[in-house]
N, C-alpha and C. Protein backbone atom coordinates (compact mmCIF):
# COMPACT_ATOMS: atom_id res chain seq x y z
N UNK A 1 14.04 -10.50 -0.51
CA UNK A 1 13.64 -9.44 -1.42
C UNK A 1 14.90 -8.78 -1.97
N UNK A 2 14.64 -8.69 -3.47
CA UNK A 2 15.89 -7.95 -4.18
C UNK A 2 15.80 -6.24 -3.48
N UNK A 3 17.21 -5.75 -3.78
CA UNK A 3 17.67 -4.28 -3.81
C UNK A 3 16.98 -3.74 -4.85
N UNK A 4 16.13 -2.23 -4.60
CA UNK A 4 15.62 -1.34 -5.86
C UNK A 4 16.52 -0.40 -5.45
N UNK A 5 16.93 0.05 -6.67
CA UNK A 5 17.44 1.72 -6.67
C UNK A 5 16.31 2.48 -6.78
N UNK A 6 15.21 2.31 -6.91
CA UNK A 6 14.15 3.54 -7.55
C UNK A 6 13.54 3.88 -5.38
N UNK A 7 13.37 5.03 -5.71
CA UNK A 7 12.73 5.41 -4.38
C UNK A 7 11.33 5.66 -4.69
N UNK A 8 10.32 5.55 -3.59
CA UNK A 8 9.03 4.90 -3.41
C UNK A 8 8.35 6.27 -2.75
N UNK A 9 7.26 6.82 -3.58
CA UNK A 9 6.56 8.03 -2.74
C UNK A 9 5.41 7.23 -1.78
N UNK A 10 4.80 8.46 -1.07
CA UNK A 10 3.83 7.83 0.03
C UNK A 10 2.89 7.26 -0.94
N UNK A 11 2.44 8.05 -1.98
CA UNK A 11 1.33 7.48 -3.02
C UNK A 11 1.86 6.21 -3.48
N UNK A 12 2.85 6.12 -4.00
CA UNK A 12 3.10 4.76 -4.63
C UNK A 12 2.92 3.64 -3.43
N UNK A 13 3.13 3.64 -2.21
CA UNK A 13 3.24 3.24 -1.15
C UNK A 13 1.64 2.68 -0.68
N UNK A 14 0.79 3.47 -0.74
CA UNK A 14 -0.61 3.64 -0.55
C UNK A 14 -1.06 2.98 -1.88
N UNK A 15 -1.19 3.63 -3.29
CA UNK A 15 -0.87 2.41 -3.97
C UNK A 15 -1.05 1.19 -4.19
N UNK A 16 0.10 0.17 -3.49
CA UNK A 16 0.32 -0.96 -3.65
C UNK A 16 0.15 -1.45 -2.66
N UNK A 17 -0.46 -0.80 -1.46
CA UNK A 17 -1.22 -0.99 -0.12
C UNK A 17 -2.89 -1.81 -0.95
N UNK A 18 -3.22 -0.49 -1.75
CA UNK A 18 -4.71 -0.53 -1.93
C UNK A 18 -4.66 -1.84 -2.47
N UNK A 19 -3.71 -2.47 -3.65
CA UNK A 19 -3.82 -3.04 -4.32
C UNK A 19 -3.51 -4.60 -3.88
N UNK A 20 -3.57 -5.00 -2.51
CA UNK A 20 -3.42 -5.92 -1.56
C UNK A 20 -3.60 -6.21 -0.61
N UNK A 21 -5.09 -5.03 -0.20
CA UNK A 21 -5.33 -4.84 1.17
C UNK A 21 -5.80 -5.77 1.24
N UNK A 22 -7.15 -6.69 0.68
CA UNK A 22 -7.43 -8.04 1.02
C UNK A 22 -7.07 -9.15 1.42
N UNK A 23 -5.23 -8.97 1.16
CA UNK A 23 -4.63 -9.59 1.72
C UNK A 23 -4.03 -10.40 2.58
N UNK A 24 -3.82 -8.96 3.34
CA UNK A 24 -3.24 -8.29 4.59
C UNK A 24 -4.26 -8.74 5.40
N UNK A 25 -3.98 -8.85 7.27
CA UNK A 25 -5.09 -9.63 7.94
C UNK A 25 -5.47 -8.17 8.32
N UNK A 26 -7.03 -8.28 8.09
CA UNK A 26 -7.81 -6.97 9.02
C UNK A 26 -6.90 -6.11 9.90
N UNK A 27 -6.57 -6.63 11.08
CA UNK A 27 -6.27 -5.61 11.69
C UNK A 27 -5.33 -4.31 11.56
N UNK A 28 -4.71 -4.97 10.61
CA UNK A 28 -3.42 -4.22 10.43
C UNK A 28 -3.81 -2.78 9.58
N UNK A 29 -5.30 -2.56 8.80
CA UNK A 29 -5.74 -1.60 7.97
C UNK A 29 -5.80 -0.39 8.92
N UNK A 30 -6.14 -0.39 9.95
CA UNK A 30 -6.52 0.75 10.85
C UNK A 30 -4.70 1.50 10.84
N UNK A 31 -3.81 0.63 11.20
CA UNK A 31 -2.61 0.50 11.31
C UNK A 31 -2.19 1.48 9.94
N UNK A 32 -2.77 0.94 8.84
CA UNK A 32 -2.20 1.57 7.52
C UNK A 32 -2.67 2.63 7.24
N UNK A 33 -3.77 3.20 8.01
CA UNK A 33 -4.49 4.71 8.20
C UNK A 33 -3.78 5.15 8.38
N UNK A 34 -3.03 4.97 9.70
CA UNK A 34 -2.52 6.05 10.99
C UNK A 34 -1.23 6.20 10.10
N UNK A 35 -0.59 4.78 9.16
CA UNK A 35 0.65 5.76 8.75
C UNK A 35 0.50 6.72 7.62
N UNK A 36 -0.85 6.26 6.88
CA UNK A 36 -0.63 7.12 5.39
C UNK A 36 -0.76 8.54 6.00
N UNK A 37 -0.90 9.04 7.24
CA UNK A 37 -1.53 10.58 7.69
C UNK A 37 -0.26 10.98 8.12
N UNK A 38 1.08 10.46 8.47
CA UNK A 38 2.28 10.89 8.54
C UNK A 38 3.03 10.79 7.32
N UNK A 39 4.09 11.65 7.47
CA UNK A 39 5.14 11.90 6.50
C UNK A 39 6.18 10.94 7.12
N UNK A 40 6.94 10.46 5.96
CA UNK A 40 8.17 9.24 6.64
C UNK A 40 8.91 9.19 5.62
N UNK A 41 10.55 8.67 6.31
CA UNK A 41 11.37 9.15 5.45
C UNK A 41 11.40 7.89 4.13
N UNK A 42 12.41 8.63 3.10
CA UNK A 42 12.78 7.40 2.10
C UNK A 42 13.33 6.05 2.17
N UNK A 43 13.57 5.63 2.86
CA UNK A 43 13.92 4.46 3.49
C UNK A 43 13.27 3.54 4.33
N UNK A 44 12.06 4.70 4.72
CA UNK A 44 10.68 3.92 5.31
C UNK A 44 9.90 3.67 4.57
N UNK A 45 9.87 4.10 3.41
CA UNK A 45 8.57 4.28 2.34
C UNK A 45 9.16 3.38 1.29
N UNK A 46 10.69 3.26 1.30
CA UNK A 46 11.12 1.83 0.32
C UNK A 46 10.48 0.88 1.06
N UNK A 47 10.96 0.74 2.30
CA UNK A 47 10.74 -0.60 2.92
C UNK A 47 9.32 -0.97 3.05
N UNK A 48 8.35 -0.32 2.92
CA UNK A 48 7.07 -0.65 3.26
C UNK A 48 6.49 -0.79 2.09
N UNK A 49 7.32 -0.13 1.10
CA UNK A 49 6.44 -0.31 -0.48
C UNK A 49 7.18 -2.04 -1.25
N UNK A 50 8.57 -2.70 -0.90
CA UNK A 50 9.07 -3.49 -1.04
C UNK A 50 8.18 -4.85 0.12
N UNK A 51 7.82 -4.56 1.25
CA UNK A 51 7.25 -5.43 1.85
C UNK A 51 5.81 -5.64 1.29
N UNK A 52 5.17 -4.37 0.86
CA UNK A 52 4.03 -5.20 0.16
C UNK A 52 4.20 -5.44 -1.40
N UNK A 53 4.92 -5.18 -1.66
CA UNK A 53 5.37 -5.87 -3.63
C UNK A 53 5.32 -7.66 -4.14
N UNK A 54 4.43 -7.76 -4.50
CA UNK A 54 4.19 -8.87 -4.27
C UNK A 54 3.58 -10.18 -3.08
N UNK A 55 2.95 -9.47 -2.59
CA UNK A 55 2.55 -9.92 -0.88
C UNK A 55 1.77 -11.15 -1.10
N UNK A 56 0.73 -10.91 -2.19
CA UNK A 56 0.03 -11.56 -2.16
C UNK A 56 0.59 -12.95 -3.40
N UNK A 57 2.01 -12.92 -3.76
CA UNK A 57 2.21 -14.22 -4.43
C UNK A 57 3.42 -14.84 -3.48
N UNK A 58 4.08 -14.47 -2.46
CA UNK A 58 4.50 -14.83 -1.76
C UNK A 58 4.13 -16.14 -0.79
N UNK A 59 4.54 -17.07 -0.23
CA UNK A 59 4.53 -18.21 0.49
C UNK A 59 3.88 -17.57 1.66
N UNK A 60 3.41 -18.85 2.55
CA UNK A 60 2.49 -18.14 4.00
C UNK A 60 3.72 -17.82 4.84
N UNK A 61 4.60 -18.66 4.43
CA UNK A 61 5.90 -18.40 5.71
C UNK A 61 6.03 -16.77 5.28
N UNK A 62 6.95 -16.56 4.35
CA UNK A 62 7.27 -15.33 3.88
C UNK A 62 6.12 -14.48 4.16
N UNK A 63 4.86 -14.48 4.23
CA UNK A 63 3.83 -13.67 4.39
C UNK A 63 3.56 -13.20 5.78
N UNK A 64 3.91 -14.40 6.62
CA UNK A 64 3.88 -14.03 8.39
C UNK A 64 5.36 -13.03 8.29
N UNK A 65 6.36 -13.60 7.70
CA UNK A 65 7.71 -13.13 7.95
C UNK A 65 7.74 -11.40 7.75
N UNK A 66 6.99 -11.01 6.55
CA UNK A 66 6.76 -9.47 6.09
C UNK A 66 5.64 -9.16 7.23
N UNK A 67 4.59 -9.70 7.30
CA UNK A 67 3.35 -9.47 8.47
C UNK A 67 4.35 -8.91 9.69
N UNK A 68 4.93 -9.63 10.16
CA UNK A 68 5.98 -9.35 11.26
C UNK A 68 6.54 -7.69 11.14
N UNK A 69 7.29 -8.09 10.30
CA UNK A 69 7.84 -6.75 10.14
C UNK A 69 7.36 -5.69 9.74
N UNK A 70 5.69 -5.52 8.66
CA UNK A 70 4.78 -4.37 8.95
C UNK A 70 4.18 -4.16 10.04
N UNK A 71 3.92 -5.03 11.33
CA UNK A 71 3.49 -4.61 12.50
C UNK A 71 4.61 -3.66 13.36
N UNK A 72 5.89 -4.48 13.19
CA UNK A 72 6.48 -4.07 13.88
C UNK A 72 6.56 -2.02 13.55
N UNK A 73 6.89 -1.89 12.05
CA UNK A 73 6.61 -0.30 12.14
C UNK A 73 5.71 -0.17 12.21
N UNK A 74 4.48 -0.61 11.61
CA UNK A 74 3.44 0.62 11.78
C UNK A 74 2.88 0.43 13.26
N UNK A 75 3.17 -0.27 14.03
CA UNK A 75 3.05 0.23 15.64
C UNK A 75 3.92 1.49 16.28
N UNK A 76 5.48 1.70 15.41
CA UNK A 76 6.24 2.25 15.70
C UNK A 76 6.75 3.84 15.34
N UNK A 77 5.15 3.67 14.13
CA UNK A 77 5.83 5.18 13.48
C UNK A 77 4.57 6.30 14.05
């Protein structure tokens, strides 16, 4: 994934969540509750708005590869 300079609000974040939740495997939605109800910093809210940007035209590899790494925070935040 390319570098953005633009920074990513929770809405934009939620957003481009909504707009690929079908995606995403079930379980992980409960997961995307618990974070939209916290505040998180700019660098969390790039990274989570860049991991789902395009999710759904991405390869299955690349798709487990981001899967990976949205579990890993939203277990963590």
């Amino acid at each position: 994934m390319s570098e953005c300079k633009l920074d990513h609000t929770q809405e934009d974040v939620k957003s481009k969540y909504e707009s690929i939740a079908a995606f995403l495997p079930e379980d992980m939605r409960t997961l995307f509750i618990q974070f939209f109800e916290k505040e998180h910093t700019q660098d969390l809210l790039n990274e989570m708005f860049h991991l789902l940007k395009k999710y759904d035209l991405a390869t299955e590899e690349e798709q487990a590869n981001r899967n990976n790494r949205l579990y890993l925070v939203l277990k963590n935040v």
